[in-house]
C-alpha atoms as a PDB file:
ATOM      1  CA  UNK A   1      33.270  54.971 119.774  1.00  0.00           C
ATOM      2  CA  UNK A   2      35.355  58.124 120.196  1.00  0.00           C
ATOM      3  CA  UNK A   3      33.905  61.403 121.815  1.00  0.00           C
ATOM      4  CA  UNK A   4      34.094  64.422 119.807  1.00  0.00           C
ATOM      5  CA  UNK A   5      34.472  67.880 120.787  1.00  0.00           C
ATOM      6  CA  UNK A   6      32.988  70.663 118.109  1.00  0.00           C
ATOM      7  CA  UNK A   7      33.305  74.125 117.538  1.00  0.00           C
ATOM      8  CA  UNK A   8      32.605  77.219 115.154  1.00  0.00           C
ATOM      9  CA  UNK A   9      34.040  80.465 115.163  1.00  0.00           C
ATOM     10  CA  UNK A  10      34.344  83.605 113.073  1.00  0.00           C
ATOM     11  CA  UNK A  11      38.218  84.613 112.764  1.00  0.00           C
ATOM     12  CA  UNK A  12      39.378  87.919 111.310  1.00  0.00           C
ATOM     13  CA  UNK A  13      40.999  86.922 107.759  1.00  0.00           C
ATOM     14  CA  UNK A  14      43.912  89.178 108.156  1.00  0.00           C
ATOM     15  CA  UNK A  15      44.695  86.969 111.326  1.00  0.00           C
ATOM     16  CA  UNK A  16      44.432  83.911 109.851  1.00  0.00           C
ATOM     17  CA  UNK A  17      48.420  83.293 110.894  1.00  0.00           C
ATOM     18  CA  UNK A  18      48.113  83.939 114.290  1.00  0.00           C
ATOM     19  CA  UNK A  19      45.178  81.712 114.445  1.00  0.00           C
ATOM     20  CA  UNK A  20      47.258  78.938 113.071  1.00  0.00           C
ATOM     21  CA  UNK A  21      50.049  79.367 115.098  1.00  0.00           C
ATOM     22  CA  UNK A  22      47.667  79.212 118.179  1.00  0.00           C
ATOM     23  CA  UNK A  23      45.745  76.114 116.845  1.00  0.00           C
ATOM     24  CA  UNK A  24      49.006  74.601 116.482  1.00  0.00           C
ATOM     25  CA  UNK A  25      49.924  74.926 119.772  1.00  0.00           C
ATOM     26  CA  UNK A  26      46.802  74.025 121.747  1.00  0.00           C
ATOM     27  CA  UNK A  27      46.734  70.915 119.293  1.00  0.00           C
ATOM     28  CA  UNK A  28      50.375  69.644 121.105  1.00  0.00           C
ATOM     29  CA  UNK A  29      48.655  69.863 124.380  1.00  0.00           C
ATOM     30  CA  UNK A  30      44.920  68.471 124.071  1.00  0.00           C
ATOM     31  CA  UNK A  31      47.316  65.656 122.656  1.00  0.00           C
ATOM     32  CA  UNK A  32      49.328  65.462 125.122  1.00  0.00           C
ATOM     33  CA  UNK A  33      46.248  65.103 127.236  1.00  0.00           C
ATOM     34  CA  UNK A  34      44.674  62.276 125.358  1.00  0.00           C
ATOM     35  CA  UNK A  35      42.961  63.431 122.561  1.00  0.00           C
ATOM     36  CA  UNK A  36      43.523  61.203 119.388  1.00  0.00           C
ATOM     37  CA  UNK A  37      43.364  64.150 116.406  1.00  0.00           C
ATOM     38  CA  UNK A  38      42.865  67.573 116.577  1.00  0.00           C
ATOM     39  CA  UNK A  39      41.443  69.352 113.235  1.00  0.00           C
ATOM     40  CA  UNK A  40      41.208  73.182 111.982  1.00  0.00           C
ATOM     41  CA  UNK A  41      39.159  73.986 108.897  1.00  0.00           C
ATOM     42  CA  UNK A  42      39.183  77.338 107.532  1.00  0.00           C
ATOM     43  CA  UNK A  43      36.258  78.543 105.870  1.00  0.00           C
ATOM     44  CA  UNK A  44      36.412  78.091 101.987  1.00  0.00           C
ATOM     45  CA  UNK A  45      32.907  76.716 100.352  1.00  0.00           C
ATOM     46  CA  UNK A  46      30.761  78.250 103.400  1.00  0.00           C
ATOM     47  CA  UNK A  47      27.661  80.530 101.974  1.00  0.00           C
ATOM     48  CA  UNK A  48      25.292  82.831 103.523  1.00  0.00           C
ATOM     49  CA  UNK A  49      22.289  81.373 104.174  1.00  0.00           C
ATOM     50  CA  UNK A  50      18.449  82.701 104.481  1.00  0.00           C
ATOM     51  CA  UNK A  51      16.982  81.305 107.782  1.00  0.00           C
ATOM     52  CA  UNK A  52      20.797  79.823 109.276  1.00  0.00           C
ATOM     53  CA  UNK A  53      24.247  79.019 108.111  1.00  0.00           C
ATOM     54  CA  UNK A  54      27.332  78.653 109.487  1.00  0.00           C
ATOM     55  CA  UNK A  55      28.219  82.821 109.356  1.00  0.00           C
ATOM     56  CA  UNK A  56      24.856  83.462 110.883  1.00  0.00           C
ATOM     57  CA  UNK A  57      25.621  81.092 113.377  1.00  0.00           C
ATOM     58  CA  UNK A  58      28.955  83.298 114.577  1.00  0.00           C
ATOM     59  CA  UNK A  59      27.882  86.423 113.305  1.00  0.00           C
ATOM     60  CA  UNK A  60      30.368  86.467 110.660  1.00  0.00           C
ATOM     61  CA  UNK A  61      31.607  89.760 109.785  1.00  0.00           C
ATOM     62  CA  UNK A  62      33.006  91.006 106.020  1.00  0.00           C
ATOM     63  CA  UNK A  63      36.393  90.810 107.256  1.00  0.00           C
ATOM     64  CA  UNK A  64      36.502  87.013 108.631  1.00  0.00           C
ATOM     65  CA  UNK A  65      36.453  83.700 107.683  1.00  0.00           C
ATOM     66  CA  UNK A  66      34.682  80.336 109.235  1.00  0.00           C
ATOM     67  CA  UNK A  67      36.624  78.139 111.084  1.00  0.00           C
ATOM     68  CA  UNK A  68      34.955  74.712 112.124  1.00  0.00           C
ATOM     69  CA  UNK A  69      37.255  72.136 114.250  1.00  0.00           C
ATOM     70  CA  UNK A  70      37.071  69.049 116.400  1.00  0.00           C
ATOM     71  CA  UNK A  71      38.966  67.305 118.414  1.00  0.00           C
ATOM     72  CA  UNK A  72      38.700  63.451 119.052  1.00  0.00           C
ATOM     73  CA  UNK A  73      39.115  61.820 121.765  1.00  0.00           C
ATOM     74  CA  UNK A  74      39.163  57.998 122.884  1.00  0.00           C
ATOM     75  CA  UNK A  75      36.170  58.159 124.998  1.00  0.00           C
ATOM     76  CA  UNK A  76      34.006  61.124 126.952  1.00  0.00           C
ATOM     77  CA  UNK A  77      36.052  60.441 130.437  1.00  0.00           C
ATOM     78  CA  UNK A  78      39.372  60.470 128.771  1.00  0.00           C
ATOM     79  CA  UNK A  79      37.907  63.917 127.434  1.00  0.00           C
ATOM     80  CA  UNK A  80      36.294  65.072 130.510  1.00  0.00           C
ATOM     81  CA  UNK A  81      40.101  64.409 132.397  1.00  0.00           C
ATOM     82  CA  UNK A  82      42.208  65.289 129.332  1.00  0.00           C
ATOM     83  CA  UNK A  83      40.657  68.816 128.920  1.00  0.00           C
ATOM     84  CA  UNK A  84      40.640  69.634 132.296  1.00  0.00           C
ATOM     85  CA  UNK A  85      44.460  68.637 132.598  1.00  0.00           C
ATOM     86  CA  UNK A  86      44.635  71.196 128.979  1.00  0.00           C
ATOM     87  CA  UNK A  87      42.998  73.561 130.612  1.00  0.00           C
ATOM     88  CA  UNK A  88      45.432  73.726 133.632  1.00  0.00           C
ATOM     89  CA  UNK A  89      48.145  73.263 131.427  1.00  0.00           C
ATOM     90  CA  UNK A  90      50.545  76.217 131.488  1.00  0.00           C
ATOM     91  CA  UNK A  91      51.003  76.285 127.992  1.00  0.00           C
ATOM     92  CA  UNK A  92      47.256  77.074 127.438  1.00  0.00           C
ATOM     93  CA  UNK A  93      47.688  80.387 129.801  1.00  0.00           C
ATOM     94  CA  UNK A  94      47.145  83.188 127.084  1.00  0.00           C
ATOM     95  CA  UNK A  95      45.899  86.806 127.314  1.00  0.00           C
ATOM     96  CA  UNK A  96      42.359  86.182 125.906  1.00  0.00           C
ATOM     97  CA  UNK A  97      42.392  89.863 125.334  1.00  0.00           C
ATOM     98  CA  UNK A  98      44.830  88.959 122.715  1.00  0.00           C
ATOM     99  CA  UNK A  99      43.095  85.993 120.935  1.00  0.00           C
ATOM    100  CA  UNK A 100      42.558  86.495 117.352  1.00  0.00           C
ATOM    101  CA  UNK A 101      39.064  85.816 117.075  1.00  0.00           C
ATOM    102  CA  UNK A 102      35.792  87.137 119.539  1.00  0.00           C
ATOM    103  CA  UNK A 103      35.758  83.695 121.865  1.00  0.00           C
ATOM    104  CA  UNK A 104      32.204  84.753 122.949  1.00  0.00           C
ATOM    105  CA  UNK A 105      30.932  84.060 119.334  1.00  0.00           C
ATOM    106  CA  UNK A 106      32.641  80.782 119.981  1.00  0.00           C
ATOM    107  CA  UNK A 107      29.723  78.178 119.510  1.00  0.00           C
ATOM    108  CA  UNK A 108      31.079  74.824 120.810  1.00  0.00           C
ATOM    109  CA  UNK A 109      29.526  71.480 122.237  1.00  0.00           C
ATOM    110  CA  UNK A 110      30.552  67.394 122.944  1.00  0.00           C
ATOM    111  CA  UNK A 111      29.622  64.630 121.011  1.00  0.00           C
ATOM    112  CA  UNK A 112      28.821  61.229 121.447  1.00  0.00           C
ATOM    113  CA  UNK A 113      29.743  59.476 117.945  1.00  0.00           C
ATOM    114  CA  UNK A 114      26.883  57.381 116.903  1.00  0.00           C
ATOM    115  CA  UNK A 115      28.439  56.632 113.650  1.00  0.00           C
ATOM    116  CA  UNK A 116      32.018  56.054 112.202  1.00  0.00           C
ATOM    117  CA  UNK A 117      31.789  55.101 108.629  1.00  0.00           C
END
């Protein structure tokens, strides 16, 4: 079954285009690097909740939107070598300073798929 890498973040609406554009192009090279599907959801059904919720979760300001994503991969060592080799990729050197979103309200984790329906 494939391995799946998760994460949840809280992106400033009004940046919403830059976001894409960088989603986009990390998505060429965890590709590149074996994953099998890379997928961006922006926030559009995702309520405030009472005890947790997704916007608790990254401390969702006013001004931003959810984003959950995942990308697949084949199997956790193709992940564990593919995102290294991303990682080290020179197309995945950016300013962090210039990110559109607050990476350290970045919640992320990997998966092992127990079902695939």
């Amino acid at each position: 079954m494939t391995y799946v890498d998760g994460y949840l973040l809280a992106v400033p609406t009004a940046k919403k285009a830059e976001y894409e554009e960088l989603a986009q192009k990390a998505a060429v090279v965890f590709k590149d690097h074996g994953a099998l599907s890379v997928v961006e959801c922006w926030g559009d059904d995702v309520p405030d909740g009472k005890v947790t919720s997704f916007p608790m979760a990254v401390k969702k300001t006013d001004d931003e939107t959810v984003v959950f994503s995942w990308i697949t991969w084949p199997s956790k060592e193709t992940r564990d070598t593919g995102m290294k080799k991303a990682m080290e990729d020179p197309r995945m050197d950016m300013d962090t300073s210039k990110m559109p979103f607050d990476g350290q309200r970045m919640i992320f984790g990997g998966f092992k798929t127990i079902l695939e329906a």
